[in-house]
Each structure stands twice: as C-alpha cells, then as structure tokens.
N, C-alpha and C. Protein backbone atom coordinates (compact mmCIF):
# COMPACT_ATOMS: atom_id res chain seq x y z
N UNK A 1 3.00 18.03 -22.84
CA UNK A 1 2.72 16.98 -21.88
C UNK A 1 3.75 15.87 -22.04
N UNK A 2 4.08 15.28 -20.87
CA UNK A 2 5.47 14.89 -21.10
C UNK A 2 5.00 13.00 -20.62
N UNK A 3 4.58 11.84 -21.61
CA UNK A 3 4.02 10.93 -21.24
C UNK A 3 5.37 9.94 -20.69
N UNK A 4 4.80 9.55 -19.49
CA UNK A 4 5.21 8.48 -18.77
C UNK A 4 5.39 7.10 -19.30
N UNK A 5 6.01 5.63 -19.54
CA UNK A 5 5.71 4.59 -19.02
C UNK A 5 5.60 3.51 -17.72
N UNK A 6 4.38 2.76 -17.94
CA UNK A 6 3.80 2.60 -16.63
C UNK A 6 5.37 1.80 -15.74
N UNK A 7 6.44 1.48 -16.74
CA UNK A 7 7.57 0.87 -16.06
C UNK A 7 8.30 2.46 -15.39
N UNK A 8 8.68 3.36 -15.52
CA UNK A 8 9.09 4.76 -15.21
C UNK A 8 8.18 5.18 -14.32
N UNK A 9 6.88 5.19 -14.03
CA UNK A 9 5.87 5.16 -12.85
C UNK A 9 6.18 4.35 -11.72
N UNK A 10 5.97 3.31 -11.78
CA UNK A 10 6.85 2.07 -10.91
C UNK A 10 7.62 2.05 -10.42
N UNK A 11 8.92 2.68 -11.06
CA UNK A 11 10.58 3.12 -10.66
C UNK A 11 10.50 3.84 -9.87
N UNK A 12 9.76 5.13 -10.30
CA UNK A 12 9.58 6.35 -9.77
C UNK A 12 9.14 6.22 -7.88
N UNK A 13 8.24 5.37 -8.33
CA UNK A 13 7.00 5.23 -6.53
C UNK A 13 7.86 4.37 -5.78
N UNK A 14 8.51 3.02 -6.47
CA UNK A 14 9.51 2.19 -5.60
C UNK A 14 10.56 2.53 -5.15
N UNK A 15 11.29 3.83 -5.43
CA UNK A 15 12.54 4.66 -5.60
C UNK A 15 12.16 5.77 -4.19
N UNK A 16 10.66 5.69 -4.27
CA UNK A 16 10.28 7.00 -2.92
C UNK A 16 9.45 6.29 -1.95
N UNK A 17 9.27 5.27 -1.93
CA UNK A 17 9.22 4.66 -0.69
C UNK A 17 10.07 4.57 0.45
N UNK A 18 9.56 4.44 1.49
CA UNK A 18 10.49 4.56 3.20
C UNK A 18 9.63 4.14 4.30
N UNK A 19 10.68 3.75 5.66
CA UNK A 19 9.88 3.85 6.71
C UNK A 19 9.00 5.15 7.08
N UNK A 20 9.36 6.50 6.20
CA UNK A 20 8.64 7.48 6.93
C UNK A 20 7.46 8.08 5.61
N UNK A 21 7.08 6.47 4.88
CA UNK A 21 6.15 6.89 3.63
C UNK A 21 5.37 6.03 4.53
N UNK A 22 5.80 4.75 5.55
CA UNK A 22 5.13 3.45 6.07
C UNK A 22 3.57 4.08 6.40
N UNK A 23 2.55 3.29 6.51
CA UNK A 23 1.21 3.26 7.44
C UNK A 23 1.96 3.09 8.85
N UNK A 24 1.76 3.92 9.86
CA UNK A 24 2.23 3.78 11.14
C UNK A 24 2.11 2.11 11.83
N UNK A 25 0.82 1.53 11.40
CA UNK A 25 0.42 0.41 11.77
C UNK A 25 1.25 -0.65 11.33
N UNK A 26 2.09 -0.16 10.13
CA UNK A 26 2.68 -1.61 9.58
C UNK A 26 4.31 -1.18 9.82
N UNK A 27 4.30 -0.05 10.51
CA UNK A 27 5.87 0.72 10.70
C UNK A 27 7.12 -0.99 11.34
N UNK A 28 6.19 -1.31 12.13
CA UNK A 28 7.04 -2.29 13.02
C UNK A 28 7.59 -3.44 11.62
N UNK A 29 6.75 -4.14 10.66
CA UNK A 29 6.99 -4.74 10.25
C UNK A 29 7.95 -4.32 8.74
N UNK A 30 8.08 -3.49 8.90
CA UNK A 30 8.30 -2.91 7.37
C UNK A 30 9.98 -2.73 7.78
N UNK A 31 10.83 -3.41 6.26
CA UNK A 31 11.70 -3.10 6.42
C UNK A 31 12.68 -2.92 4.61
N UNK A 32 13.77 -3.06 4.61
CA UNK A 32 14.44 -2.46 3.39
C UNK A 32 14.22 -3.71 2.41
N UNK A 33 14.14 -5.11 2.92
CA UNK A 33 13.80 -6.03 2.00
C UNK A 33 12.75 -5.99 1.70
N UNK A 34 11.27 -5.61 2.37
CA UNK A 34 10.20 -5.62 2.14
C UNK A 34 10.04 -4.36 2.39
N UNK A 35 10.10 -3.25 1.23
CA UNK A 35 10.11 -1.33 1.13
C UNK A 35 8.03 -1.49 0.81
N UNK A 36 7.22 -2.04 0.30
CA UNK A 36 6.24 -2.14 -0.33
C UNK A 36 5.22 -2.41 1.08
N UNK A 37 5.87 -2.66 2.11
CA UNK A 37 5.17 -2.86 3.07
C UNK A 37 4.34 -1.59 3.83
N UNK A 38 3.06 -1.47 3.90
CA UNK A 38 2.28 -0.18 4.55
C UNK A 38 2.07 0.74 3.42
N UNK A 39 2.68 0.96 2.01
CA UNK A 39 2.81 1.89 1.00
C UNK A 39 1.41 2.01 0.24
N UNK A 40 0.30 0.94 0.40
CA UNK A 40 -0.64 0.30 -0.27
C UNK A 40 -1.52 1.57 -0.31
N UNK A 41 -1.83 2.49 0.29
CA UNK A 41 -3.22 3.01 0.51
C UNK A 41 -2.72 4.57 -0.48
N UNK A 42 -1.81 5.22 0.08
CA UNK A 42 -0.68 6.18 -0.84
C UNK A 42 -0.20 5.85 -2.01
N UNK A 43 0.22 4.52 -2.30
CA UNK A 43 0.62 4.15 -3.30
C UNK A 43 -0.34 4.50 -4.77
N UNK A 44 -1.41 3.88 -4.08
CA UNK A 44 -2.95 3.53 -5.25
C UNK A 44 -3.35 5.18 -5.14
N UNK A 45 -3.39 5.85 -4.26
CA UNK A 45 -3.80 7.74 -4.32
C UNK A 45 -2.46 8.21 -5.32
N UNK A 46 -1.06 8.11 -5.09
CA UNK A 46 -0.01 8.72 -6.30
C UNK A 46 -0.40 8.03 -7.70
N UNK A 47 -0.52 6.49 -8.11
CA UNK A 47 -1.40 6.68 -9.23
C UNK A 47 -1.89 6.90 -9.78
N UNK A 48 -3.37 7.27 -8.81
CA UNK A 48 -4.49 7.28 -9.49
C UNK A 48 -4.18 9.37 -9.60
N UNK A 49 -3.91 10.31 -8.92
CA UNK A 49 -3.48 11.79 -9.32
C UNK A 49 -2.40 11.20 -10.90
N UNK A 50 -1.61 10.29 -11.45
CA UNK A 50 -0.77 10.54 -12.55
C UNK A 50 -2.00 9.93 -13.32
N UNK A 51 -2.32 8.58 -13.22
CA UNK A 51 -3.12 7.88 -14.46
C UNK A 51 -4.74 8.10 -14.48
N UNK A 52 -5.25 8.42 -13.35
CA UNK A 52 -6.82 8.44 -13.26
C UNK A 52 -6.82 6.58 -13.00
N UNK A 53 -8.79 6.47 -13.27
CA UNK A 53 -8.97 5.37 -12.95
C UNK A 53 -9.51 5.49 -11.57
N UNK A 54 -9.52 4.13 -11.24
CA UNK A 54 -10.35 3.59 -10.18
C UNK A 54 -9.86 3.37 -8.64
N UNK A 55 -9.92 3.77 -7.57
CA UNK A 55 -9.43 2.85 -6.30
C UNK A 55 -10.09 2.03 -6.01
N UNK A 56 -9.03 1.12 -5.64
CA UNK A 56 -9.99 -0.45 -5.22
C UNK A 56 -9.20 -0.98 -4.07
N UNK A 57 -10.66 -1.35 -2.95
CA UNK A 57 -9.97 -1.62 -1.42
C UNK A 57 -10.66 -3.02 -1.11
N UNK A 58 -9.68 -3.90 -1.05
CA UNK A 58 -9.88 -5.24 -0.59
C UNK A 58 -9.63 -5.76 0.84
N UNK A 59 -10.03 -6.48 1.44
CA UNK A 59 -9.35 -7.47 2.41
C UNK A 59 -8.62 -7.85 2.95
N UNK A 60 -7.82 -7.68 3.80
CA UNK A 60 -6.65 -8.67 3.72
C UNK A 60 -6.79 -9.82 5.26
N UNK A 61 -7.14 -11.50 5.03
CA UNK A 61 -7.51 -12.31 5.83
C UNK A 61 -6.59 -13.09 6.37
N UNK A 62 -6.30 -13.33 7.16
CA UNK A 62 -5.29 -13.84 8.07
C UNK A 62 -6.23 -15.26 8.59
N UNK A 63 -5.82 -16.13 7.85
CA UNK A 63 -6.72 -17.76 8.53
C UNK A 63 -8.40 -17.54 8.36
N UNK A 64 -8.98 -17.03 7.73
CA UNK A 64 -10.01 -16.68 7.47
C UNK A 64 -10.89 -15.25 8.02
N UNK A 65 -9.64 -14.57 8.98
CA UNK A 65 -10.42 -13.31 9.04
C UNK A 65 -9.89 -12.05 9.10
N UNK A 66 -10.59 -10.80 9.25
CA UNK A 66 -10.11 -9.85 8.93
C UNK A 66 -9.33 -9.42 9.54
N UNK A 67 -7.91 -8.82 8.74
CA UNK A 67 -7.13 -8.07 9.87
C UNK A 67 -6.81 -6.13 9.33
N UNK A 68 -6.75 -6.15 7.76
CA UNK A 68 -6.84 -4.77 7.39
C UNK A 68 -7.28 -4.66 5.70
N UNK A 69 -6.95 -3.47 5.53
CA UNK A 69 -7.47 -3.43 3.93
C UNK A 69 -6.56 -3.28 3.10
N UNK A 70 -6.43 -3.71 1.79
CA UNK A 70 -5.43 -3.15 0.60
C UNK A 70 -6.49 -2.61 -0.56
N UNK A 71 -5.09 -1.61 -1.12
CA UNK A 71 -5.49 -0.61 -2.03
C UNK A 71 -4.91 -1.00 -2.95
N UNK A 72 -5.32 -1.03 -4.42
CA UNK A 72 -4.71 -0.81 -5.79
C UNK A 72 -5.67 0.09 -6.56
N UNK A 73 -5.45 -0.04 -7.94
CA UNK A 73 -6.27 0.69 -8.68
C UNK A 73 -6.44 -0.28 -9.72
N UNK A 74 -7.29 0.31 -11.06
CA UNK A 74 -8.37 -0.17 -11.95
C UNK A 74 -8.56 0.57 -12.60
N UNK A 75 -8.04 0.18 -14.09
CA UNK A 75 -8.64 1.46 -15.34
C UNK A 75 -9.39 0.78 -16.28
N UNK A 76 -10.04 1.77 -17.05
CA UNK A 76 -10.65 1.17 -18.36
C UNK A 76 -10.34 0.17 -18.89
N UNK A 77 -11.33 -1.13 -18.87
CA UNK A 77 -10.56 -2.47 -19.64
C UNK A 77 -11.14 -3.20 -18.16
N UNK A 78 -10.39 -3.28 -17.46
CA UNK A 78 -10.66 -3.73 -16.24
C UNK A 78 -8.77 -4.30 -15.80
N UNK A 79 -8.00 -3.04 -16.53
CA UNK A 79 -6.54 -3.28 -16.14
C UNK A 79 -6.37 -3.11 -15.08
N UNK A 80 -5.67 -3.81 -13.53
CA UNK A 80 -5.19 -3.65 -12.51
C UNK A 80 -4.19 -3.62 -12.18
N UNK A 81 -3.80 -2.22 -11.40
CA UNK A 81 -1.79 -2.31 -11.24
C UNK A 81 -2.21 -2.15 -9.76
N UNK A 82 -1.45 -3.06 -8.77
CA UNK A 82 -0.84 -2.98 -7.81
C UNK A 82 0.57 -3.04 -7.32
N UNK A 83 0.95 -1.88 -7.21
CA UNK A 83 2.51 -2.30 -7.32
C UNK A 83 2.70 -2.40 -5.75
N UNK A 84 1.68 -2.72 -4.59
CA UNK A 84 2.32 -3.38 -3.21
C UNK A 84 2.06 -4.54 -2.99
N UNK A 85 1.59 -5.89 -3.88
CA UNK A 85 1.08 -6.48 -3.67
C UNK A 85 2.17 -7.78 -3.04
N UNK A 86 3.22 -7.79 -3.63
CA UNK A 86 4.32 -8.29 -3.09
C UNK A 86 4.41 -8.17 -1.06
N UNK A 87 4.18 -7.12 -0.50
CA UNK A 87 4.13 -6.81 0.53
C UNK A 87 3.70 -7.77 1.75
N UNK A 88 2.66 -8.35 1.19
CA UNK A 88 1.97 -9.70 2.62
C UNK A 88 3.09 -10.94 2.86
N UNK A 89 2.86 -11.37 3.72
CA UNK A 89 3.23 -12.77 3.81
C UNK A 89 2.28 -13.50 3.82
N UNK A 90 2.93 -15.04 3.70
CA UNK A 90 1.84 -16.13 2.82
C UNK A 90 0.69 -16.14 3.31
N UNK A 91 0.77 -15.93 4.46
CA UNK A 91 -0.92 -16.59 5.16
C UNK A 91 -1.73 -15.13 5.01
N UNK A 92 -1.08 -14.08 4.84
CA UNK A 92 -1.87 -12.87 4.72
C UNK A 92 -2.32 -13.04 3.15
N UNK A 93 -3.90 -13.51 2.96
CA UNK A 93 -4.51 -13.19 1.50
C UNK A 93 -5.48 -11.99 1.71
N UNK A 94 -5.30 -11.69 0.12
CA UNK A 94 -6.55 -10.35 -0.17
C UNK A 94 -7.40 -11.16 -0.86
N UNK A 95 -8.71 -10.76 -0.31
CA UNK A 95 -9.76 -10.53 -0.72
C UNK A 95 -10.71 -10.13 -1.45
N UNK A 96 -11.41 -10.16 -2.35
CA UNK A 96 -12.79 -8.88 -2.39
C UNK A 96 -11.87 -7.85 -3.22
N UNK A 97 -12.73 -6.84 -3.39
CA UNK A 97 -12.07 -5.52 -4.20
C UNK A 97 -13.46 -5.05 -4.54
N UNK A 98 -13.63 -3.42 -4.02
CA UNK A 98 -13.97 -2.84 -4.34
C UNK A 98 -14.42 -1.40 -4.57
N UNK A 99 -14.54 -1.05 -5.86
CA UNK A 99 -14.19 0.30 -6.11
C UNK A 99 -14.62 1.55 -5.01
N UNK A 100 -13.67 1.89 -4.41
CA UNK A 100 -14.58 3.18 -3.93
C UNK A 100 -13.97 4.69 -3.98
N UNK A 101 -14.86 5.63 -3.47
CA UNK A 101 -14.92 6.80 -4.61
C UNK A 101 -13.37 7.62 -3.10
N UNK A 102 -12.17 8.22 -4.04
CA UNK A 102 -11.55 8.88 -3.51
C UNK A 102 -12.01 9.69 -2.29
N UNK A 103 -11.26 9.36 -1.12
CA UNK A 103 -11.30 11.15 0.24
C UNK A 103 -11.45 11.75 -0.65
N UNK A 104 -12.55 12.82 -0.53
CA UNK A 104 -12.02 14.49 0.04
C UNK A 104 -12.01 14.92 0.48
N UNK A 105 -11.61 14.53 1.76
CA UNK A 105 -10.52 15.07 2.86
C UNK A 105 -10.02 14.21 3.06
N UNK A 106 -8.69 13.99 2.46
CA UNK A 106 -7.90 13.19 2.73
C UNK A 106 -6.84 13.10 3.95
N UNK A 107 -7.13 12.71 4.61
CA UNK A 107 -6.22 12.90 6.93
C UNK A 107 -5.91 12.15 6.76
N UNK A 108 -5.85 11.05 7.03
CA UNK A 108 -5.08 9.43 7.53
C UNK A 108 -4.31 10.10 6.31
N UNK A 109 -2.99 9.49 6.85
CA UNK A 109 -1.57 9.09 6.13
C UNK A 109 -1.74 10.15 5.36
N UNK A 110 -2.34 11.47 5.16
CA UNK A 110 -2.16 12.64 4.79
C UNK A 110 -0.41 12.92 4.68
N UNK A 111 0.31 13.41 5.45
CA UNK A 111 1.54 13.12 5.20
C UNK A 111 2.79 12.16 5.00
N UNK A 112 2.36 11.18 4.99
CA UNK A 112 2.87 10.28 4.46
C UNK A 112 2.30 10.06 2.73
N UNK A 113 1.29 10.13 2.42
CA UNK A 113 0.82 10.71 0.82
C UNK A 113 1.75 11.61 0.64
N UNK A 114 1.79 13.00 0.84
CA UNK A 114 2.10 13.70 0.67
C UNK A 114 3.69 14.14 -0.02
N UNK A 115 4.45 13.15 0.86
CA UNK A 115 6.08 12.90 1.03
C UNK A 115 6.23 12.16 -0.17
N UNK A 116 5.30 11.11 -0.58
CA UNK A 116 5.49 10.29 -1.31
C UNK A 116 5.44 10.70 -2.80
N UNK A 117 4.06 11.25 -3.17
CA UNK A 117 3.56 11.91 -3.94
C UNK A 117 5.03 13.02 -4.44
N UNK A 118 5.66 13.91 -3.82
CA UNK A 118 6.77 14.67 -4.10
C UNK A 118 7.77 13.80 -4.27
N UNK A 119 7.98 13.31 -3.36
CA UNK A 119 9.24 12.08 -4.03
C UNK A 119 9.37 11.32 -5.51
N UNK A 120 8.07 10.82 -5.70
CA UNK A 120 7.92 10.51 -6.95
C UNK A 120 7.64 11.16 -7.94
N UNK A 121 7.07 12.31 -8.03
CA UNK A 121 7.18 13.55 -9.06
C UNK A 121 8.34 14.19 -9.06
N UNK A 122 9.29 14.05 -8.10
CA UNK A 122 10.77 14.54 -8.57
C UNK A 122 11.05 13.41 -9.20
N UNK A 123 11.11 12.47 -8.64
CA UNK A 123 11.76 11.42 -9.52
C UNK A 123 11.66 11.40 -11.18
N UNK A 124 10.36 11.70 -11.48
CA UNK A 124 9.93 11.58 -12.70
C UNK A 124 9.78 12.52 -13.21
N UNK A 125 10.29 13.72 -12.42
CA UNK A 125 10.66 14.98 -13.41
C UNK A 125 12.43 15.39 -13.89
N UNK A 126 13.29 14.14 -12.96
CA UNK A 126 14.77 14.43 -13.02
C UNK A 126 15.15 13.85 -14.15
C-alpha cells in the first residue's frame, strides 16, 4: 500500500481540475485563475474514495439567501479538508454543513467525477 500525503492529494486533484471537470452551472464563471470553481461536489467524492470519512454539504448565501450547495469532507477528530473553498467570491458565504450519506447512484456530474477521479489517480500514481 503505497501512503499518500494529504499535501500530494491536493497537488494531485488541483493538477486535474478543468473547465471540462466544471459543474455545468458554474461553467460560465469558472476560469484558469479561479480552476476550484464548480470542482466542489467531485472534489469531496475523489477524497472521500482515497481517505474515507464524511461528506458534508453546506449553503452557499448570497445577501442572505440561497443560491447553491458546497461540498467538503470530515474525518475522525472532526478534521475538515476543503480544498474548493477558495472558489466563492466575497459576498458568496457558506453556511451550515451537513453530513450526508454518499449517492448510490451517482448521475449528476457523473462524468465529470469520473474524468477527475482518473486524472488524479494518474497523477498520484506517476
């Protein structure tokens, strides 16, 4: 078994991000300065298949109301890695968080997971 650090995880997922990893919804806004943009929901699913742990889906409020959700994860301890969190702009805050139990059947952004998930397991197998 060949152990990772969580900095080489990170590299790995930020290195395989793209417009064609994006959430279609955030496609318009997403660009090479801001790569972390739309990655949130895939991001926290390629994690949580390397580390286990928790998904956790929050809020995200625009002047006090809702406009979509973000994903990170949550392990034992009550450690939290989000590595899209950089992604909002100012007036976009998250919210709330809470754990909920993985798709199984995972459709939405099914291929866009998918792309990502391989991208970053090459990465971290080269």
């Amino acid at each position: 078994m060949i152990v990772r650090t969580l900095v080489e995880i990170e590299r790995a997922i930020r290195s395989s991000w793209g417009a064609d990893t994006c959430a279609p919804e955030d496609l318009p806004r997403w660009h090479a300065g801001n790569p972390a943009r739309g990655q949130c929901g895939i991001t926290a699913m390629v994690v949580n298949d390397l580390l286990g742990g928790d998904l956790v889906r929050g809020e995200v409020h625009v002047d006090g109301h809702w406009v979509d959700f973000h994903w990170w994860n949550r392990f034992p301890g009550g450690l939290e890695l989000d590595l899209t969190r950089e992604q909002f702009d100012p007036e976009e805050v998250v919210v709330g968080g809470v754990v909920i139990e993985r798709p199984p059947e995972f459709t939405r952004l099914r291929e866009e997971y998918e792309l990502l998930r391989t991208r970053t397991f090459a990465a971290l197998n080269a």
